[in-house]
C-alpha atoms as a PDB file:
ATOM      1  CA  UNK A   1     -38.297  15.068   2.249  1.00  0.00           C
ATOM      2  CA  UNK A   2     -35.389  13.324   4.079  1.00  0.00           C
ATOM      3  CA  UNK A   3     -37.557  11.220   6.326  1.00  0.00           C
ATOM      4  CA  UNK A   4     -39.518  10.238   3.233  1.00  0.00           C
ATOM      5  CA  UNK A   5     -36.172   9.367   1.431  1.00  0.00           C
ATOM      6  CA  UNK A   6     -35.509   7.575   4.149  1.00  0.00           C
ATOM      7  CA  UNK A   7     -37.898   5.571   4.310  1.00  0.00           C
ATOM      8  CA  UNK A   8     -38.152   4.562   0.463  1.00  0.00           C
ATOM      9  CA  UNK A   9     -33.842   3.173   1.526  1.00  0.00           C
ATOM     10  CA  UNK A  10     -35.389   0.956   3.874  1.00  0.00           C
ATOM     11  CA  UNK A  11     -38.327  -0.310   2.152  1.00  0.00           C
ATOM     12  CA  UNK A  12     -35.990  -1.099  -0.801  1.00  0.00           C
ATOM     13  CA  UNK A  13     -33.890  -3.253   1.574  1.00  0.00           C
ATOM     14  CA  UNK A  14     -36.471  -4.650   4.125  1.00  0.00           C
ATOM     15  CA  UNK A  15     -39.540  -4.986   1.409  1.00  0.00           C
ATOM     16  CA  UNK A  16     -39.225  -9.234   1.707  1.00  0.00           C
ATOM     17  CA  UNK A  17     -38.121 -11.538   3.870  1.00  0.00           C
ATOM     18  CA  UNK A  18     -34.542 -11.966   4.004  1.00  0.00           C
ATOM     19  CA  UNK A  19     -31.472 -13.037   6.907  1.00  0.00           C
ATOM     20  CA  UNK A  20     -30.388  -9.944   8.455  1.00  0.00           C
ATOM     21  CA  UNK A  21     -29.916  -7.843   5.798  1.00  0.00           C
ATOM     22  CA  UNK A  22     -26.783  -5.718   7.587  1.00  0.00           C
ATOM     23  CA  UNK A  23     -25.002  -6.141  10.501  1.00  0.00           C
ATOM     24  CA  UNK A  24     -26.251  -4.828  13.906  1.00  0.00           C
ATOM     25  CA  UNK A  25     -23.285  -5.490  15.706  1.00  0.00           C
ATOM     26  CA  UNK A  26     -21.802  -1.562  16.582  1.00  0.00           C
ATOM     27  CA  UNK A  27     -18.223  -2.676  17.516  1.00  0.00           C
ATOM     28  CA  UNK A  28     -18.210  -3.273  13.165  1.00  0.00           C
ATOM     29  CA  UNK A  29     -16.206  -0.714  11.520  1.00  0.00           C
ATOM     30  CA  UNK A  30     -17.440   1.544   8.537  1.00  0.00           C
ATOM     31  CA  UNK A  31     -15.306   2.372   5.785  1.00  0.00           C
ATOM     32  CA  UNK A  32     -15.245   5.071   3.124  1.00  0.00           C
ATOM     33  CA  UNK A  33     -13.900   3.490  -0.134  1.00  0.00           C
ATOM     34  CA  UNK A  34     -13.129   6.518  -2.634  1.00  0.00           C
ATOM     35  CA  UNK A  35     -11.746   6.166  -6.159  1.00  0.00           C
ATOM     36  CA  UNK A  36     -10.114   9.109  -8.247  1.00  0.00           C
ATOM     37  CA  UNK A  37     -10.513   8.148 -11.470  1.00  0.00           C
ATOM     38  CA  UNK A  38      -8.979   8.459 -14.471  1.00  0.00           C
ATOM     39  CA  UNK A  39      -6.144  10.290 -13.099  1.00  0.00           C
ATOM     40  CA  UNK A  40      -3.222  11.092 -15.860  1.00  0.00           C
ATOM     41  CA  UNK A  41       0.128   8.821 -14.249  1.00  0.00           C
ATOM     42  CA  UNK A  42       2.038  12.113 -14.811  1.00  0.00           C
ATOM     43  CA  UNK A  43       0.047  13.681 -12.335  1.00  0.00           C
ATOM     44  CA  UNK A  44      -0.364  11.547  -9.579  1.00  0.00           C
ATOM     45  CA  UNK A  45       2.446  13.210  -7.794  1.00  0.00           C
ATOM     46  CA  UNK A  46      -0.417  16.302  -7.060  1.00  0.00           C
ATOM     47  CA  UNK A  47      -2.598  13.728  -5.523  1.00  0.00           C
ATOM     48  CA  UNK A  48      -0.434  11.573  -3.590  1.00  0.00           C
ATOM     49  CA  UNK A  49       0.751  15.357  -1.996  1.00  0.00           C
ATOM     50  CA  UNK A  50      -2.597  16.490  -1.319  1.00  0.00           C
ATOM     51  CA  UNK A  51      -3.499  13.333   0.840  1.00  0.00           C
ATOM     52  CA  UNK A  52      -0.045  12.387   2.250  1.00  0.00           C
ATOM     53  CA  UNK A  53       0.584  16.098   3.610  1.00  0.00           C
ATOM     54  CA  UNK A  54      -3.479  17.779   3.993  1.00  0.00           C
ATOM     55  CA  UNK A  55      -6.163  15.162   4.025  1.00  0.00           C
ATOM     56  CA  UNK A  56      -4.551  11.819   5.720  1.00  0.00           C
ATOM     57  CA  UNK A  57      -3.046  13.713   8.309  1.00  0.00           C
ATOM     58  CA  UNK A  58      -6.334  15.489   9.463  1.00  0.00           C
ATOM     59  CA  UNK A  59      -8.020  12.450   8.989  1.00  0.00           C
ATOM     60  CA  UNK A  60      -5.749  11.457  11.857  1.00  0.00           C
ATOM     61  CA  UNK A  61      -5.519  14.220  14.099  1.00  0.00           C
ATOM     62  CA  UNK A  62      -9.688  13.591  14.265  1.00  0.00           C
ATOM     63  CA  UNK A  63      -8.743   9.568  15.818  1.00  0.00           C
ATOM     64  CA  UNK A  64      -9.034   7.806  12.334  1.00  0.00           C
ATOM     65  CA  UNK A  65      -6.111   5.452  11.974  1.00  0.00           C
ATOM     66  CA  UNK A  66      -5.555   2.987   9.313  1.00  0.00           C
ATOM     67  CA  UNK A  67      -5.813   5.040   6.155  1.00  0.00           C
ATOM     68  CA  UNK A  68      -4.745   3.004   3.261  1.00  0.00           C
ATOM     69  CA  UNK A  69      -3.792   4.730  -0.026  1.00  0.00           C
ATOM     70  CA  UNK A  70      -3.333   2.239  -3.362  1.00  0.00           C
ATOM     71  CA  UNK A  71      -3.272   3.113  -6.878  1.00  0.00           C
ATOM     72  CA  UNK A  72      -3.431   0.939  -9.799  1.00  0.00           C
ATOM     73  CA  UNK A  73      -0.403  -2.070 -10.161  1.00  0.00           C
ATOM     74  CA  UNK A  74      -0.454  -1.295 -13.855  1.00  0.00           C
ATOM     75  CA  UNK A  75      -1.592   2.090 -15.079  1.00  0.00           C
ATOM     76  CA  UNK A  76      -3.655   1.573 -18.581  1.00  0.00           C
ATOM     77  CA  UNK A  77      -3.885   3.552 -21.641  1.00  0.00           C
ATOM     78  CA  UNK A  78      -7.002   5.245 -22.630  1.00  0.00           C
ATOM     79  CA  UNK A  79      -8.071   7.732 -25.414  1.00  0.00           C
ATOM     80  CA  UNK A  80      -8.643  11.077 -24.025  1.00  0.00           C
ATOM     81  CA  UNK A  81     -10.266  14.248 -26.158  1.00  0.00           C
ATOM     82  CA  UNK A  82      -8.316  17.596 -25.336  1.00  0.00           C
ATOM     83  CA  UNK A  83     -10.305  20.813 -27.295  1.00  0.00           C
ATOM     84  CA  UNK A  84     -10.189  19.156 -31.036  1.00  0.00           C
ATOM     85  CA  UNK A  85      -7.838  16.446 -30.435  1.00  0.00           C
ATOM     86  CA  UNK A  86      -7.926  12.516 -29.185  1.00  0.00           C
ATOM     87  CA  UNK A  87      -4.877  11.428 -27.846  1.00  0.00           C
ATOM     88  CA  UNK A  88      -3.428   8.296 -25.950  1.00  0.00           C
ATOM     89  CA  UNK A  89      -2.651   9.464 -22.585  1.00  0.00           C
ATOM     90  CA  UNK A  90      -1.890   6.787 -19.827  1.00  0.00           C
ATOM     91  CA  UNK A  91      -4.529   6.970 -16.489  1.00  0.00           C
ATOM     92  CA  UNK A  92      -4.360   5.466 -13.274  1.00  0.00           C
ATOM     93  CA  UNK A  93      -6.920   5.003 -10.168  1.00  0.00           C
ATOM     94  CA  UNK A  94      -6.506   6.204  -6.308  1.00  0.00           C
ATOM     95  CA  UNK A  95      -8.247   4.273  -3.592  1.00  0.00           C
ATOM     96  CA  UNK A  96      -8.320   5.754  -0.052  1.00  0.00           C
ATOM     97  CA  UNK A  97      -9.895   3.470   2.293  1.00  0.00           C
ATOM     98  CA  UNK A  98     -11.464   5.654   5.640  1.00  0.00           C
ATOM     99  CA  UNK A  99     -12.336   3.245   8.475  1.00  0.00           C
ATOM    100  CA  UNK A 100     -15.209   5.259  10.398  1.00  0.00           C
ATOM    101  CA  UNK A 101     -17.378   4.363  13.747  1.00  0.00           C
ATOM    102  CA  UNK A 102     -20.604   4.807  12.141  1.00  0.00           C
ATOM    103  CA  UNK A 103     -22.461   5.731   8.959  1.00  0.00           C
ATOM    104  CA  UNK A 104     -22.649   9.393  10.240  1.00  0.00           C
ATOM    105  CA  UNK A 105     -19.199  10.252  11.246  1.00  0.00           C
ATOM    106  CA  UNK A 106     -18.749  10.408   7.278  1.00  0.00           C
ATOM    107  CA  UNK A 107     -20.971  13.549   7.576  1.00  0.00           C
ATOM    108  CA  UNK A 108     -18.938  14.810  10.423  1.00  0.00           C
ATOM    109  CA  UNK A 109     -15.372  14.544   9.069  1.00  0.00           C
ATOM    110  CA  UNK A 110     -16.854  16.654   5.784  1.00  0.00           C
ATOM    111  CA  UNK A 111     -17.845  19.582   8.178  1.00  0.00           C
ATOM    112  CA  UNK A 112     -14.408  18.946  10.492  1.00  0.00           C
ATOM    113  CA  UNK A 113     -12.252  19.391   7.445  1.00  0.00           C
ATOM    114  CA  UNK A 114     -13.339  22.453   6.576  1.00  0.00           C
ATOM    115  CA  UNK A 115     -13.160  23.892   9.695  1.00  0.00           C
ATOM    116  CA  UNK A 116      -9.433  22.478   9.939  1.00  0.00           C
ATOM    117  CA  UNK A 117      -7.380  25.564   9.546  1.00  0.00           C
ATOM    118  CA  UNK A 118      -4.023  23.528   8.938  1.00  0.00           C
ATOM    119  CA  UNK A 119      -5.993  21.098   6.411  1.00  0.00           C
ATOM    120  CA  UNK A 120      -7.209  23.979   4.193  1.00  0.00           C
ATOM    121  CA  UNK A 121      -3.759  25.285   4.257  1.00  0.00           C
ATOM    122  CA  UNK A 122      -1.939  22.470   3.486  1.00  0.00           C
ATOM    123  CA  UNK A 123      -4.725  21.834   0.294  1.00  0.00           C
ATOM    124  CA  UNK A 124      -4.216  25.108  -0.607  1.00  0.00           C
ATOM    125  CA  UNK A 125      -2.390  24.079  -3.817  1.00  0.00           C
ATOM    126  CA  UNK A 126      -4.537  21.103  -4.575  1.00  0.00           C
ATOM    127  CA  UNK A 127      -8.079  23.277  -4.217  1.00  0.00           C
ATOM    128  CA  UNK A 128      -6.963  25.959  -6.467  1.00  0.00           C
ATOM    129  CA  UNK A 129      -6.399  23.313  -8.967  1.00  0.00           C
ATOM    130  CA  UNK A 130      -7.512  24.608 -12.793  1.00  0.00           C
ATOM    131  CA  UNK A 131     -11.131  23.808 -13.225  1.00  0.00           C
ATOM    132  CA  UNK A 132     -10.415  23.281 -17.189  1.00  0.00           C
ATOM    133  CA  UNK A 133      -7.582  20.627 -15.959  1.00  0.00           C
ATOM    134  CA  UNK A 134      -8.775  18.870 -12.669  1.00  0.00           C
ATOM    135  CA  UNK A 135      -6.233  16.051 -11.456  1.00  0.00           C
ATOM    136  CA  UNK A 136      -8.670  13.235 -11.977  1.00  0.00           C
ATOM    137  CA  UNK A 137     -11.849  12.620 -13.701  1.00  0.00           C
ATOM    138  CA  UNK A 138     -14.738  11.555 -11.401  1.00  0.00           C
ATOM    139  CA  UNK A 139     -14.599  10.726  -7.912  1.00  0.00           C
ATOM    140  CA  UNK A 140     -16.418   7.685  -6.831  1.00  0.00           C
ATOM    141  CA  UNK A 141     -17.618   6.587  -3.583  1.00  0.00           C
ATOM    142  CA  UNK A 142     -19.205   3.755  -1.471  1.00  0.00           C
ATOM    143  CA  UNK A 143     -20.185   3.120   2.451  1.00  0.00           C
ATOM    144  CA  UNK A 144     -19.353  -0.745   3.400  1.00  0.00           C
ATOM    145  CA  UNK A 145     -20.172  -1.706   7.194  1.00  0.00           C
ATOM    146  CA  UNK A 146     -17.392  -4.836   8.418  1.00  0.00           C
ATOM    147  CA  UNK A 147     -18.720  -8.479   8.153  1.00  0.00           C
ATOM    148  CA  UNK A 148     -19.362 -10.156  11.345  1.00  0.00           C
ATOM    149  CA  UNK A 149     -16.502 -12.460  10.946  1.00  0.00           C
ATOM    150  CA  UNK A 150     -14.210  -9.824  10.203  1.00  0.00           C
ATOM    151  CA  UNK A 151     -15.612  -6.603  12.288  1.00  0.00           C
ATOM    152  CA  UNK A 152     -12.345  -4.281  11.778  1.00  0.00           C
ATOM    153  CA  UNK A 153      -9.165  -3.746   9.159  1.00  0.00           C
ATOM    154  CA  UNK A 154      -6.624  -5.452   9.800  1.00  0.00           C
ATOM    155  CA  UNK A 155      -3.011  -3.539   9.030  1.00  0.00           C
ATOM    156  CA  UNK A 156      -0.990  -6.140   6.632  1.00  0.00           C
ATOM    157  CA  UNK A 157       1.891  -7.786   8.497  1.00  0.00           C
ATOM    158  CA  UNK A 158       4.174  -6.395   5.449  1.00  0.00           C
ATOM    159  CA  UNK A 159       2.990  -3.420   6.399  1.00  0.00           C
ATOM    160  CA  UNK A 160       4.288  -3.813   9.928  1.00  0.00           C
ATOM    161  CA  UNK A 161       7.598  -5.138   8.738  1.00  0.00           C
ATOM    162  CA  UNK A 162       7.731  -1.883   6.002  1.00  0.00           C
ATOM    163  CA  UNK A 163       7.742  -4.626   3.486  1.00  0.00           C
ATOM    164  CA  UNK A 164       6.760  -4.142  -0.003  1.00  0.00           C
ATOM    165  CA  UNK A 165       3.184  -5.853  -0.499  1.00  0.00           C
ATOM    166  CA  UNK A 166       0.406  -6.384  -2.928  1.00  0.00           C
ATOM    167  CA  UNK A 167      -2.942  -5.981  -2.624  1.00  0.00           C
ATOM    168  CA  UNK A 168      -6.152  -6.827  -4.358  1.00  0.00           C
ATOM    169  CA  UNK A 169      -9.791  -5.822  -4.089  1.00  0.00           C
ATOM    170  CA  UNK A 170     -12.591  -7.680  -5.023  1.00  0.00           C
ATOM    171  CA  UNK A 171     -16.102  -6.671  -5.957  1.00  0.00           C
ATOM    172  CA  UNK A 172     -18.740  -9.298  -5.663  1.00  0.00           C
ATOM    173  CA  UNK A 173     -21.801  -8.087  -7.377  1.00  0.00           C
ATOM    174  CA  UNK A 174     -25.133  -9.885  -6.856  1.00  0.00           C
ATOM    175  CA  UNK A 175     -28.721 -10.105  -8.979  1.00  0.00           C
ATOM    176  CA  UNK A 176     -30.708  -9.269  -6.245  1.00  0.00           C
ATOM    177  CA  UNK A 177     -30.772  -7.689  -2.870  1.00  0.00           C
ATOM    178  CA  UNK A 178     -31.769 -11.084  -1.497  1.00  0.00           C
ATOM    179  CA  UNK A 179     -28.549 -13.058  -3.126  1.00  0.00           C
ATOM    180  CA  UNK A 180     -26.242 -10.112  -1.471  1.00  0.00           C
ATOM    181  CA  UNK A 181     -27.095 -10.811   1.289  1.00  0.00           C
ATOM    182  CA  UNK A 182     -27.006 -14.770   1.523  1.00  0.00           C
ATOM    183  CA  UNK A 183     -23.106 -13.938  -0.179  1.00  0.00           C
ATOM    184  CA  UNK A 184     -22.263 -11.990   3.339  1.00  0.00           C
ATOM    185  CA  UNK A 185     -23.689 -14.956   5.027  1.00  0.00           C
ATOM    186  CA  UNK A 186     -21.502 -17.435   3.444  1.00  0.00           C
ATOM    187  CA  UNK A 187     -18.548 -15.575   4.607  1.00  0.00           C
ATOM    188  CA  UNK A 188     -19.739 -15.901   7.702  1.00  0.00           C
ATOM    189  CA  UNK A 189     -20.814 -18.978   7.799  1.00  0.00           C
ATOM    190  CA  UNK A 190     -16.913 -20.187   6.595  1.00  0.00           C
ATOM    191  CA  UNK A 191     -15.465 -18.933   3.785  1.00  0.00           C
ATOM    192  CA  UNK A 192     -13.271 -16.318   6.148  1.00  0.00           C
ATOM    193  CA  UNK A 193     -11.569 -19.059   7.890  1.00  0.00           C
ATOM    194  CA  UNK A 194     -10.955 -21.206   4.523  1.00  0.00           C
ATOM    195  CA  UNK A 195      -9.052 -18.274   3.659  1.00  0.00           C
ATOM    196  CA  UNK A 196      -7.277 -17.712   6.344  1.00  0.00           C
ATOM    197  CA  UNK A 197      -6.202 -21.506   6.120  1.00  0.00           C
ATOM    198  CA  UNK A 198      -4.752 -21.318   2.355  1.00  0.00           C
ATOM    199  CA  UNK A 199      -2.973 -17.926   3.742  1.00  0.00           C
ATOM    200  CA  UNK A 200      -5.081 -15.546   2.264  1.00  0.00           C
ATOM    201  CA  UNK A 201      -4.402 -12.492   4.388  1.00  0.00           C
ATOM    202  CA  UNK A 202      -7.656 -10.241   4.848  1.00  0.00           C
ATOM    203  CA  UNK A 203      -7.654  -6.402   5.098  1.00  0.00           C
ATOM    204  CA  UNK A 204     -11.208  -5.928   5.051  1.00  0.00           C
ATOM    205  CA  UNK A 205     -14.696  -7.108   4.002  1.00  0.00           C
ATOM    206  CA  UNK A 206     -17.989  -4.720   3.548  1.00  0.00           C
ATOM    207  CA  UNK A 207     -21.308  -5.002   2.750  1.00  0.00           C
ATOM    208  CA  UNK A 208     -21.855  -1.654   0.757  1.00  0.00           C
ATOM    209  CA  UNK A 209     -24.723   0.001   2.286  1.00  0.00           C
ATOM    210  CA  UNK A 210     -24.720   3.048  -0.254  1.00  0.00           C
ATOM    211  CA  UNK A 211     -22.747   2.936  -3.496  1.00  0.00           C
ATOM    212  CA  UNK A 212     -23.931   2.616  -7.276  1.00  0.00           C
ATOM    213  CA  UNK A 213     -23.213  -0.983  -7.745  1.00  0.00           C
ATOM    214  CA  UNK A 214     -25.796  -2.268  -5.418  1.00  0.00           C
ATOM    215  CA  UNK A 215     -26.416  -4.743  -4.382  1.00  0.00           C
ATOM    216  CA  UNK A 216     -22.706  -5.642  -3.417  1.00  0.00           C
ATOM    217  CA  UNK A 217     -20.253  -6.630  -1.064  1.00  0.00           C
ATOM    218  CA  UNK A 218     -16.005  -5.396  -1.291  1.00  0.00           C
ATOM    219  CA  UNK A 219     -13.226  -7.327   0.425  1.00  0.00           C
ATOM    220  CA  UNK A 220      -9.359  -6.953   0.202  1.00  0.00           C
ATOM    221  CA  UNK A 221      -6.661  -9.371   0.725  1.00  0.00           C
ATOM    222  CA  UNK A 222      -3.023  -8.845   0.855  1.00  0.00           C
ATOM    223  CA  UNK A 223       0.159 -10.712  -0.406  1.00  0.00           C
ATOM    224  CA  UNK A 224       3.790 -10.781  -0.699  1.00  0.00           C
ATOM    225  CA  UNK A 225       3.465 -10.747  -4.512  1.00  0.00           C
ATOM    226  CA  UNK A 226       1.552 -12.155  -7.307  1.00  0.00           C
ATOM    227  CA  UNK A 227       3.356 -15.486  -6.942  1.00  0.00           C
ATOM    228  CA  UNK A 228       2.096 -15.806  -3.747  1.00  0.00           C
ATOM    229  CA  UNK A 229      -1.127 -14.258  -3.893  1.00  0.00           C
ATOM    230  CA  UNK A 230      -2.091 -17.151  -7.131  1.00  0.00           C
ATOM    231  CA  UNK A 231      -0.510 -20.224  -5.031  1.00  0.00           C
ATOM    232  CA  UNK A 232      -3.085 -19.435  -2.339  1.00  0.00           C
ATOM    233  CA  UNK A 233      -5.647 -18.995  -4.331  1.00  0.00           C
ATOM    234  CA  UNK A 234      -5.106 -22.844  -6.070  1.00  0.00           C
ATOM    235  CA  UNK A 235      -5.329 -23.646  -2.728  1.00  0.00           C
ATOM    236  CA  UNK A 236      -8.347 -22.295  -1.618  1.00  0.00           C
ATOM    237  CA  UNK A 237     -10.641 -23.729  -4.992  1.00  0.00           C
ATOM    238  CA  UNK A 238      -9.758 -27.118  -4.231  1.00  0.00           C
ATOM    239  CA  UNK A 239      -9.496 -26.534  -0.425  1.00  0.00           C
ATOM    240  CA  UNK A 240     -12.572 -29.068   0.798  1.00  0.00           C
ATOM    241  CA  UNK A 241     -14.385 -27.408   3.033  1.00  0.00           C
ATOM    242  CA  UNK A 242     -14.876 -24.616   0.630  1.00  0.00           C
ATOM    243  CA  UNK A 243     -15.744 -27.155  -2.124  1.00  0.00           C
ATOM    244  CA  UNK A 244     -18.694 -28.178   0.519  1.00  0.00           C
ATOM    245  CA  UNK A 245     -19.511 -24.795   1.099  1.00  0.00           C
ATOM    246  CA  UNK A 246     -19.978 -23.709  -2.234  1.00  0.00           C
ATOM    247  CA  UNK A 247     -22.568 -26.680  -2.905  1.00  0.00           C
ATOM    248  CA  UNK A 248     -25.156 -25.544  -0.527  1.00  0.00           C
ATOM    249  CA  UNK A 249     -27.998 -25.093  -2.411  1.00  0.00           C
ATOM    250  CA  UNK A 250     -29.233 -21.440  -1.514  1.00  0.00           C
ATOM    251  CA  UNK A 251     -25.769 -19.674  -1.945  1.00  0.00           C
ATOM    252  CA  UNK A 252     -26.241 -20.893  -5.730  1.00  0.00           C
ATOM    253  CA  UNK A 253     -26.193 -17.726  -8.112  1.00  0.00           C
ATOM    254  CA  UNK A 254     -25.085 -15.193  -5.078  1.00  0.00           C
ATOM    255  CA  UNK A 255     -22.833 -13.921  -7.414  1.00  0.00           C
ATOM    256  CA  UNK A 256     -23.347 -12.118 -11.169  1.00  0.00           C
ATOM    257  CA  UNK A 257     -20.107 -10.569 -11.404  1.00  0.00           C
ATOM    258  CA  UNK A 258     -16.784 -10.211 -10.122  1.00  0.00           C
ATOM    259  CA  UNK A 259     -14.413  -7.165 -10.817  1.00  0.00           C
ATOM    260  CA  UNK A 260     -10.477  -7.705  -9.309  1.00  0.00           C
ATOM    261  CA  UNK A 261      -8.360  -5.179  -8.998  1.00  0.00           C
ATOM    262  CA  UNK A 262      -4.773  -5.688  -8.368  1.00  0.00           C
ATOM    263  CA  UNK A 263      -3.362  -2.894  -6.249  1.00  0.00           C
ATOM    264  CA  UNK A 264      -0.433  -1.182  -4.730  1.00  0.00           C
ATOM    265  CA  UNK A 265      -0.017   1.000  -1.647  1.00  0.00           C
ATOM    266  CA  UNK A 266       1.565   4.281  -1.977  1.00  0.00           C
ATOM    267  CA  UNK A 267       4.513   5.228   0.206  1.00  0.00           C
ATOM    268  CA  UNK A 268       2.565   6.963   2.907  1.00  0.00           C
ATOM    269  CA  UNK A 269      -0.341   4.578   2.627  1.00  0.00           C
ATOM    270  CA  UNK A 270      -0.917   3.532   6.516  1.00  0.00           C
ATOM    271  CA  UNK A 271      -2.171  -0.241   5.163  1.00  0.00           C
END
């Protein structure tokens, strides 16, 4: 059954002609991007101790470096139903961003951790966590491998300096499996460096290889602030060589929806 699975993945990817649908280069990283959602602002304190003192640090001990931690710049309010009641209660997001070597060292770190003695330990407050009043909502999850142009994350300079910084992740959705892929190309083929020239800072780019927003690619950039992150980016939409760029005929319609997310990194975030 898995080899059949299998192979209905790649025939869904590989059943036209297309450019090279993913990257074949190995020195590109793989990240992990996981959300907690809908995660009550009270209680963020029980996740932010569960990663920053169990998870992050065996995630470390096993040679992954680079673990970035953000939650929402601006939590939102949402209607939540508690036994017979609706109430306003205000909710935030977690991201943890997990560079990885390959696709299946996501599979290995699952069966590390629970054979990590101090990690179980250290969880041991978080796991045992009320089943009738879990910390977030859903967990979601998607496997990116590094663009070409930009093979590994990059730690933010602010970072570096232990300045305060903001970050924001973009989703690029596209209509067809085809279109995704031509998007990745045109980051390839220049868009990275027009960035780099209006002083967009990258973190990362991936091409999700599994996720449920298919077919789609997920970048992050990094700022001082907002004031700086919107001067750059009136920079880059009148920057020439991306107004060239964007008129070549077969990138048209690449993209059917964007989603930006404005982002901040929690203290023991390591991006």
């Amino acid at each position: 059954m898995k080899h059949l699975f299998a192979a209905v993945s790649l025939l869904c990817v590989f059943a036209y002609p297309m450019p090279a649908a993913y990257s074949q280069n190995t020195a590109n990283q793989y990240f992990q991007l996981i959300e907690y959602q809908g995660i009550e602002a009270t209680r963020l304190g029980e996740l932010d101790s569960y990663l920053e003192k169990a998870l992050i640090p065996s995630l470390n001990k096993m040679g992954i470096k680079d673990v970035g931690a953000l939650s929402l710049e601006t939590p939102v309010a949402n209607k939540v139903t508690k036994g017979n009641k609706t109430i306003d209660v205000v909710q935030t997001s977690m991201f943890l961003i997990i560079p990885l070597t390959g696709p299946a060292q996501a599979a290995t770190v699952l069966d590390a951790l629970g054979k990590d003695e101090s990690f179980m330990s250290a969880g041991k407050t978080y796991f045992e966590t009320d089943i009738k009043n879990p910390v977030y909502n859903r967990m979601r999850s998607e496997l990116s491998v590094a663009f070409d142009c930009f093979p590994k994350i990059a730690v933010p300079k602010q970072k570096l300096a232990n300045k305060e910084r903001l970050f924001e992740m973009r989703v690029y959705e596209s209509p067809t499996e085809r279109m995704g892929v031509l998007k990745v190309e045109m980051f390839n083929n220049g868009e990275v460096p027009i960035f780099l020239a209006c002083g967009i800072q990258p973190v990362f780019f991936g091409q999700v290889i599994v996720g449920d927003r298919m077919p789609n690619l997920t970048y992050m950039t990094v700022y001082d602030d907002a004031a700086q992150r919107d001067e750059c980016w009136k920079k880059f939409q009148i920057h020439p060589d991306w107004l060239e760029l964007k008129a070549v005929e077969k990138y048209a319609g690449a993209v059917s929806k964007i989603q930006k997310i404005n982002l901040l990194p929690r203290p023991y975030s390591q991006l």
